[in-house]
N, C-alpha and C. Protein backbone atom coordinates (compact mmCIF):
# COMPACT_ATOMS: atom_id res chain seq x y z
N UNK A 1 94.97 118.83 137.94
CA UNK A 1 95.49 119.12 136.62
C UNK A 1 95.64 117.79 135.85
N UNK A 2 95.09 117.95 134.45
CA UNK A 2 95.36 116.58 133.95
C UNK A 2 96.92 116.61 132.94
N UNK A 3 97.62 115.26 132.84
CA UNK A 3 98.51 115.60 132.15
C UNK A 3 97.88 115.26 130.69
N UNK A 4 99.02 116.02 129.91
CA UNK A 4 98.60 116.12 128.60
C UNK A 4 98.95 114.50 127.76
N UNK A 5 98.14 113.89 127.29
CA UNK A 5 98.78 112.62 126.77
C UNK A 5 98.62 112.20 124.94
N UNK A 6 98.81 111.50 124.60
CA UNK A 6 98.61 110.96 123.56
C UNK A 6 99.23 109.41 123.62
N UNK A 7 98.84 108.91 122.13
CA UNK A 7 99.05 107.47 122.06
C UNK A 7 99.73 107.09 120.57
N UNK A 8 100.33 105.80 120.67
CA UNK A 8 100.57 105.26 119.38
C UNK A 8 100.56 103.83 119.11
N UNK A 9 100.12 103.56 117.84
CA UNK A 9 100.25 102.23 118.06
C UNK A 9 101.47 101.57 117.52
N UNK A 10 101.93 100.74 117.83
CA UNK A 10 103.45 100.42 117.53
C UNK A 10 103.55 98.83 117.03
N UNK A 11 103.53 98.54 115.32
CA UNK A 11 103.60 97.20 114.91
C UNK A 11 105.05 96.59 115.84
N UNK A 12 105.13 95.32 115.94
CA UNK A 12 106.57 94.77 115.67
C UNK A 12 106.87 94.25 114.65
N UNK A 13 108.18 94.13 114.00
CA UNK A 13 108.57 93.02 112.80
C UNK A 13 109.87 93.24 112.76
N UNK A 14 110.21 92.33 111.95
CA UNK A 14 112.33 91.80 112.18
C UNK A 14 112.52 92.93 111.24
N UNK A 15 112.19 93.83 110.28
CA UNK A 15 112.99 94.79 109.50
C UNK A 15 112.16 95.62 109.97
N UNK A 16 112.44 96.83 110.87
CA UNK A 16 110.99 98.03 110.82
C UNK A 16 111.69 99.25 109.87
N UNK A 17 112.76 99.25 109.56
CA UNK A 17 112.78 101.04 108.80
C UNK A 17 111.97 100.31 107.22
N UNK A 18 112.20 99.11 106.36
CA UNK A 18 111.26 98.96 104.99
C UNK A 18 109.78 99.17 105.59
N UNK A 19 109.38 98.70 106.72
CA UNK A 19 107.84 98.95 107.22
C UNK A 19 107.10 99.87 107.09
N UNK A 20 108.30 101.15 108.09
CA UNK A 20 108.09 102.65 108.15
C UNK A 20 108.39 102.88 107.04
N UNK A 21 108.61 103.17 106.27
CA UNK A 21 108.75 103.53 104.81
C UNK A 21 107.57 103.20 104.19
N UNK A 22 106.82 101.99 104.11
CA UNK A 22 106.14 101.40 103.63
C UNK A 22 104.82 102.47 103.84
N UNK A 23 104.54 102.71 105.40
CA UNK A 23 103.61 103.37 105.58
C UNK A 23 103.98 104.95 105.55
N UNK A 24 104.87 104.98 105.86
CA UNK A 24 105.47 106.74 105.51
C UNK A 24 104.74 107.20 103.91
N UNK A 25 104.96 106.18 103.21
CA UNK A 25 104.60 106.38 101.84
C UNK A 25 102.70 106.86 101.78
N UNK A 26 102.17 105.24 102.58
CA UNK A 26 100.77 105.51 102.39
C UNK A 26 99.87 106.23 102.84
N UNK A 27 100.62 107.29 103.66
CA UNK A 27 100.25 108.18 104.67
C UNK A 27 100.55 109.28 104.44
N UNK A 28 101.39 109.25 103.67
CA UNK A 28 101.85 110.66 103.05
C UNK A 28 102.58 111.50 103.95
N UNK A 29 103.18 111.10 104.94
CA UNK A 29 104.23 110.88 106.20
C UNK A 29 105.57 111.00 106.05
N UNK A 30 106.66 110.96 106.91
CA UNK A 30 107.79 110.58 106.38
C UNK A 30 107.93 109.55 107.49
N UNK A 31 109.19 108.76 107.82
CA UNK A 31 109.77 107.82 108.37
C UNK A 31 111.45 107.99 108.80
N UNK A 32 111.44 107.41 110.67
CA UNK A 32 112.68 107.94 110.42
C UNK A 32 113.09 107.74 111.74
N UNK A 33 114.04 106.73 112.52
CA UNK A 33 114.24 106.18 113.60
C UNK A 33 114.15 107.10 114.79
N UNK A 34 113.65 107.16 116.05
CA UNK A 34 113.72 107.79 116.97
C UNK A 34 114.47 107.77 117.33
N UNK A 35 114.55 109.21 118.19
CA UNK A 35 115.89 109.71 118.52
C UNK A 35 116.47 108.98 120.17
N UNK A 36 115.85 108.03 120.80
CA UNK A 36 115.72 107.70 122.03
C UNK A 36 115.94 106.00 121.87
N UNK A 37 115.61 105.29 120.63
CA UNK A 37 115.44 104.19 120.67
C UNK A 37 115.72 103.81 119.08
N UNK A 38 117.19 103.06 118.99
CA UNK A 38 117.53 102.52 117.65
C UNK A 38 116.76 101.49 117.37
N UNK A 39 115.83 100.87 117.94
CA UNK A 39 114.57 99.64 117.42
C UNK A 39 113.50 100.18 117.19
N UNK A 40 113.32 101.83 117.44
CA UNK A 40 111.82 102.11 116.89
C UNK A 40 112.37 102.96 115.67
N UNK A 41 111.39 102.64 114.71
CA UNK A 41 110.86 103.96 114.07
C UNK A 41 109.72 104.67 113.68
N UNK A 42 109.61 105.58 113.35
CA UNK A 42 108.68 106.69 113.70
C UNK A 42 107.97 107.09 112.67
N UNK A 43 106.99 106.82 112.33
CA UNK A 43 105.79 107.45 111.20
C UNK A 43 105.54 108.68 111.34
N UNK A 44 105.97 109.92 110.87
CA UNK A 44 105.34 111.18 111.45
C UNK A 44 104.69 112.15 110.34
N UNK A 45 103.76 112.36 110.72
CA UNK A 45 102.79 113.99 109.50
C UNK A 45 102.59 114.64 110.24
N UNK A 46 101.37 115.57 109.88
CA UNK A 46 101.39 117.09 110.05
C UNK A 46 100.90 117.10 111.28
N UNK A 47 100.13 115.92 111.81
CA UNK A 47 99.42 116.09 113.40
C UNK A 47 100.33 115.23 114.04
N UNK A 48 101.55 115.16 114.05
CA UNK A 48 102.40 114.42 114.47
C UNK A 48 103.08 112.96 114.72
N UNK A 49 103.43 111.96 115.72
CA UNK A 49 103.37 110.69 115.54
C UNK A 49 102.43 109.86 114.99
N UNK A 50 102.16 109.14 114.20
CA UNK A 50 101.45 108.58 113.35
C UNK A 50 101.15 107.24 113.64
N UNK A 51 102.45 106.65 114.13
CA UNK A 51 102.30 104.92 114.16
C UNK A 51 103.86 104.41 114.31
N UNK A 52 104.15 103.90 115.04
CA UNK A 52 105.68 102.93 115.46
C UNK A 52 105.59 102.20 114.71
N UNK A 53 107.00 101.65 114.31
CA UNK A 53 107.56 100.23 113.88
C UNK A 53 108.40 99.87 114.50
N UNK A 54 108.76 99.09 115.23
CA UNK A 54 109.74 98.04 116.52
C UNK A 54 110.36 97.15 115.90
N UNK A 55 111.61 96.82 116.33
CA UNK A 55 111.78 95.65 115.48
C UNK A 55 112.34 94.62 116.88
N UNK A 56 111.73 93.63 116.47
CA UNK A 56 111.58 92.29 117.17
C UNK A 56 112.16 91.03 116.23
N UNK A 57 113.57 90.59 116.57
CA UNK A 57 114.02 89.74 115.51
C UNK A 57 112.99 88.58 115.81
N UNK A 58 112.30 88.45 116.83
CA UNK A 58 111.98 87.06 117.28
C UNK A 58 110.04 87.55 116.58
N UNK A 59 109.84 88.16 115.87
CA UNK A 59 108.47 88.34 115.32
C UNK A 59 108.21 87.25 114.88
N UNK A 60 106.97 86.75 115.06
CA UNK A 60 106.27 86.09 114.00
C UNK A 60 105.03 86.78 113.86
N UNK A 61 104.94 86.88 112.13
CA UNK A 61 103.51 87.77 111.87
C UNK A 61 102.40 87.11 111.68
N UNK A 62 101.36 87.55 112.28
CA UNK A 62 99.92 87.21 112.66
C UNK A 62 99.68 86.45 110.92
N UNK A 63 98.60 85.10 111.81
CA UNK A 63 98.32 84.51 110.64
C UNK A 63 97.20 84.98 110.12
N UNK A 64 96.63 85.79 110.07
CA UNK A 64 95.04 86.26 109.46
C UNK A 64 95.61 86.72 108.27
N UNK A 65 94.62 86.20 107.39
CA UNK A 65 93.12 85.67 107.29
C UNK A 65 92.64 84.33 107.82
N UNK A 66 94.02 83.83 108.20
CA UNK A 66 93.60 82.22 108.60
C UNK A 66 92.16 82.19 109.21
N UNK A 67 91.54 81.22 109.48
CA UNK A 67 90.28 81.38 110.31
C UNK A 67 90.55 81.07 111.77
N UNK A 68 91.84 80.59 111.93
CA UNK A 68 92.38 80.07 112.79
C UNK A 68 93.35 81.47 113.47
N UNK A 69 93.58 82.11 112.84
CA UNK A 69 94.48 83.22 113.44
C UNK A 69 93.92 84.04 113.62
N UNK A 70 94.65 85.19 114.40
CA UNK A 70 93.94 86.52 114.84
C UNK A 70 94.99 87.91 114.42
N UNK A 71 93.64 88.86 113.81
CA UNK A 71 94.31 89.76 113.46
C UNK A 71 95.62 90.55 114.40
N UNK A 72 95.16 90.68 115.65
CA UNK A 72 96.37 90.84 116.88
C UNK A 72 95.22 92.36 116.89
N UNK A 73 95.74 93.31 115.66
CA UNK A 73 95.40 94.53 116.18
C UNK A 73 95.38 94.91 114.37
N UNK A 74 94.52 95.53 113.96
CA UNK A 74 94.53 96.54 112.39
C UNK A 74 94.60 97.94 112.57
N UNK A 75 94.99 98.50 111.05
CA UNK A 75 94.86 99.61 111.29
C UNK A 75 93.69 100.13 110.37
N UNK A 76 92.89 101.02 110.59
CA UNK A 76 91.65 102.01 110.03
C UNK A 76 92.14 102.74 109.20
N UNK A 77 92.68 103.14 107.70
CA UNK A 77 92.93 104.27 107.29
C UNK A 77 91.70 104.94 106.24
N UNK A 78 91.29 106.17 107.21
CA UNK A 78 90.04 106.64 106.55
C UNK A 78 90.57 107.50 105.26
N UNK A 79 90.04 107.12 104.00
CA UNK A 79 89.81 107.82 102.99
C UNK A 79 88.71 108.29 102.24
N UNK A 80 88.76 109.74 101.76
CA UNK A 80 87.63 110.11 101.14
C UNK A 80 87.34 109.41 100.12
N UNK A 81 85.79 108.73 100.13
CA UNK A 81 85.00 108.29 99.36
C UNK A 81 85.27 107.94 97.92
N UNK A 82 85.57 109.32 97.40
CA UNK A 82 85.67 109.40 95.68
C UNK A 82 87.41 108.65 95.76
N UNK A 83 88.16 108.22 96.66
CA UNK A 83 89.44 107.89 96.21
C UNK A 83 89.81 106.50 96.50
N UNK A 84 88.84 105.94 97.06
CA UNK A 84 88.68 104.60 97.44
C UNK A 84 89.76 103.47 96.61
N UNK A 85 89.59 103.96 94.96
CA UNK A 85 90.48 103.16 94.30
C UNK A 85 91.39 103.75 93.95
N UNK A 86 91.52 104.85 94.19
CA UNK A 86 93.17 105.30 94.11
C UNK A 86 94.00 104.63 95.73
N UNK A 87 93.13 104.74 96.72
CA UNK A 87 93.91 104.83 97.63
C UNK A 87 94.74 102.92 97.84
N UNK A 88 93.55 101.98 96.93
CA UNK A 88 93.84 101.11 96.82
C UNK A 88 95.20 100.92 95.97
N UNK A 89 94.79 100.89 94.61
CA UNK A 89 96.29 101.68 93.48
C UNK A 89 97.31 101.41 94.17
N UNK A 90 97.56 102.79 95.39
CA UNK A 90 98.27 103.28 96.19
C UNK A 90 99.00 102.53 96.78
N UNK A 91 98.23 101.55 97.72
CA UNK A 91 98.61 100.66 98.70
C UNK A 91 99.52 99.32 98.01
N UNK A 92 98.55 99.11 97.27
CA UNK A 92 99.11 97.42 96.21
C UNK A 92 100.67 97.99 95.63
N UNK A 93 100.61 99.09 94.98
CA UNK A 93 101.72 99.28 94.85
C UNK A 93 102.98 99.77 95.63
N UNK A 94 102.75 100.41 97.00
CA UNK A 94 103.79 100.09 97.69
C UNK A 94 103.90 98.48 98.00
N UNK A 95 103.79 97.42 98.24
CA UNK A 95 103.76 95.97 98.56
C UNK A 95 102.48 95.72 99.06
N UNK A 96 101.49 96.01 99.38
CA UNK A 96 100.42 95.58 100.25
C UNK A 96 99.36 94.67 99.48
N UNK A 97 99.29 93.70 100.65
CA UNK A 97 98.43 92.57 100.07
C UNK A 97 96.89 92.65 100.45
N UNK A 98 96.49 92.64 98.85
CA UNK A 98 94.88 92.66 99.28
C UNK A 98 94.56 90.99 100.18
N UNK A 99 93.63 91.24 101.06
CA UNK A 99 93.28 89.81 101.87
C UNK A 99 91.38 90.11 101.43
N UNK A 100 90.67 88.68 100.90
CA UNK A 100 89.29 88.45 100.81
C UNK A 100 88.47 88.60 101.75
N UNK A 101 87.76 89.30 102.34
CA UNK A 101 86.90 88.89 103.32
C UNK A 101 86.50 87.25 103.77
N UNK A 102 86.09 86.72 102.72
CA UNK A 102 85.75 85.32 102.88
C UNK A 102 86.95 84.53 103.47
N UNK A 103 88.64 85.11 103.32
CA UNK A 103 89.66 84.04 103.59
C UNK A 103 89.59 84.40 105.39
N UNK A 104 88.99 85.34 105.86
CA UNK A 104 88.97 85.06 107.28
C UNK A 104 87.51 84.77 108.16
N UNK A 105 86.58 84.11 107.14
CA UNK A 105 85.73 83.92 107.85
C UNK A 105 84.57 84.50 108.51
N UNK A 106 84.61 86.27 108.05
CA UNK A 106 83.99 86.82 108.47
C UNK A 106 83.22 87.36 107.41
N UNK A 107 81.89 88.61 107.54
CA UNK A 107 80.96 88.98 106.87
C UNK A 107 82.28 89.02 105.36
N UNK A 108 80.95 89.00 104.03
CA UNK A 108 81.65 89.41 102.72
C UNK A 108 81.80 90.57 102.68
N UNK A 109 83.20 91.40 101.93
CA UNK A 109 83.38 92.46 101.95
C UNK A 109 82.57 93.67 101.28
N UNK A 110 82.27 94.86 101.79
CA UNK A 110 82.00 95.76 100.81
C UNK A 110 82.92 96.64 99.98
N UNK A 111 82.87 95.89 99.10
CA UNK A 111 84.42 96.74 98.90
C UNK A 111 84.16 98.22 97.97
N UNK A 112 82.59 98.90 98.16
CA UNK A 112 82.69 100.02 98.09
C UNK A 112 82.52 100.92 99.20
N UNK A 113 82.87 100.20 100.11
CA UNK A 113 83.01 101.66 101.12
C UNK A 113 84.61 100.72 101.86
N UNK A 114 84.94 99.71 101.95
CA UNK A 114 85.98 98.78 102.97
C UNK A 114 87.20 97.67 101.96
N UNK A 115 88.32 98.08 102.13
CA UNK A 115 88.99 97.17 101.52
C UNK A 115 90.23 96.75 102.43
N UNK A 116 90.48 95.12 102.36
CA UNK A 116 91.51 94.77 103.36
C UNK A 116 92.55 94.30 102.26
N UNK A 117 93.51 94.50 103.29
CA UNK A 117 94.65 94.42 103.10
C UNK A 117 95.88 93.48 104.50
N UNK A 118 96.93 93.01 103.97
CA UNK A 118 97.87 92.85 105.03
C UNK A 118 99.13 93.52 104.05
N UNK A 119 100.07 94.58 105.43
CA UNK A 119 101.36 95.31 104.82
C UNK A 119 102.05 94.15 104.19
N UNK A 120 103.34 94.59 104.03
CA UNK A 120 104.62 94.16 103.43
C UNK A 120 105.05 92.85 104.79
N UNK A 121 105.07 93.05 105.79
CA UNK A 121 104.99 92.37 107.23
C UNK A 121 104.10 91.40 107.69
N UNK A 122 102.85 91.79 107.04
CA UNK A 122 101.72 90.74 107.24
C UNK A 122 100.70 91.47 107.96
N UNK A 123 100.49 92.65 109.02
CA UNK A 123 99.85 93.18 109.63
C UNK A 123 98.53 93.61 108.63
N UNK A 124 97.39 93.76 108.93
CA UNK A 124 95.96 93.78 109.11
C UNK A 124 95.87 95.34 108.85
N UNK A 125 95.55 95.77 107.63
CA UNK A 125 94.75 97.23 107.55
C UNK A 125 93.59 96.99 106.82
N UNK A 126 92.95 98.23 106.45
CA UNK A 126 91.49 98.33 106.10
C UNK A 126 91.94 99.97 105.22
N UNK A 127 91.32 100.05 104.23
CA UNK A 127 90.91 101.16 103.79
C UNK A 127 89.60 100.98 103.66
N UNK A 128 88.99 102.40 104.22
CA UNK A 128 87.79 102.55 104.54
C UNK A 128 87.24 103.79 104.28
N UNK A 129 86.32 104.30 103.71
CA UNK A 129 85.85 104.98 103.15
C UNK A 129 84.91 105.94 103.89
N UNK A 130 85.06 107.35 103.97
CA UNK A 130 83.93 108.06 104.53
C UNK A 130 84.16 109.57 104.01
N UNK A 131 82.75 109.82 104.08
CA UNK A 131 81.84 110.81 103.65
C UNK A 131 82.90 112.38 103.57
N UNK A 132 83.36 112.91 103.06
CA UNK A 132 83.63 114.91 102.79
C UNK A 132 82.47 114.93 103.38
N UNK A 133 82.97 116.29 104.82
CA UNK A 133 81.92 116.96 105.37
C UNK A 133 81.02 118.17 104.26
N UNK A 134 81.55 117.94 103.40
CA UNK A 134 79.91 118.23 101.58
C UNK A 134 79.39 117.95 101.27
N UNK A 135 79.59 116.27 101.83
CA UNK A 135 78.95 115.33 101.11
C UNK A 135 77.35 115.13 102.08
């Protein structure tokens, strides 16, 4: 019998409920400390856990774009195609910082299908763009 599992990925940073909020927002989620652990909180929507926030007073956030730093870990958030710049809109205006392709050294961006970003925290996302199964 296999057990049933799932996964999450869990940022750290010294404030996590502004974090979770942060992404509660861009996710269209809510946010909201677990019931087991006063240092996590909990990203949750309609397919359930979404993404942790931990809080670690002793964080230091990843230096990327440096060329010298490493992203640690990003997150993928797939959006449909036609909303690419709303979903951007979206993001900048909760706090999120657009980051250049060129400031980390790697290929130039396309920024019609891929756009980076670091949160409110500093962490590494991507909005990324793909196809309606209509399309």
């Amino acid at each position: 019998m296999t057990v049933l599992k799932t996964s999450v990925i869990v940022l750290d940073c010294a404030e996590p409920e502004p974090l979770a909020r942060f992404y509660a927002e861009l996710l269209g989620a809510t946010a909201g400390p677990a019931p087991d652990d006063g240092e996590l909180f909990l990203v949750t929507g309609g397919a359930g856990v979404l993404l942790g926030i931990r809080r670690d007073p002793q964080h230091t956030p990843p230096s990327w774009p440096l060329p010298e730093g490493s992203q640690q870990v990003h997150l993928r958030i797939l959006v449909a195609e036609d909303s690419l710049d709303e979903a951007e809109r979206e993001a900048v205006a909760l706090g999120a910082r657009p980051v250049a392709a060129e400031e980390d050294g790697t290929r130039p961006d396309n920024r019609t299908t891929l756009r980076r970003y670091a949160d409110p925290a500093g962490h590494a996302f991507v909005l990324a763009s793909v196809r309606s199964a209509g399309s």
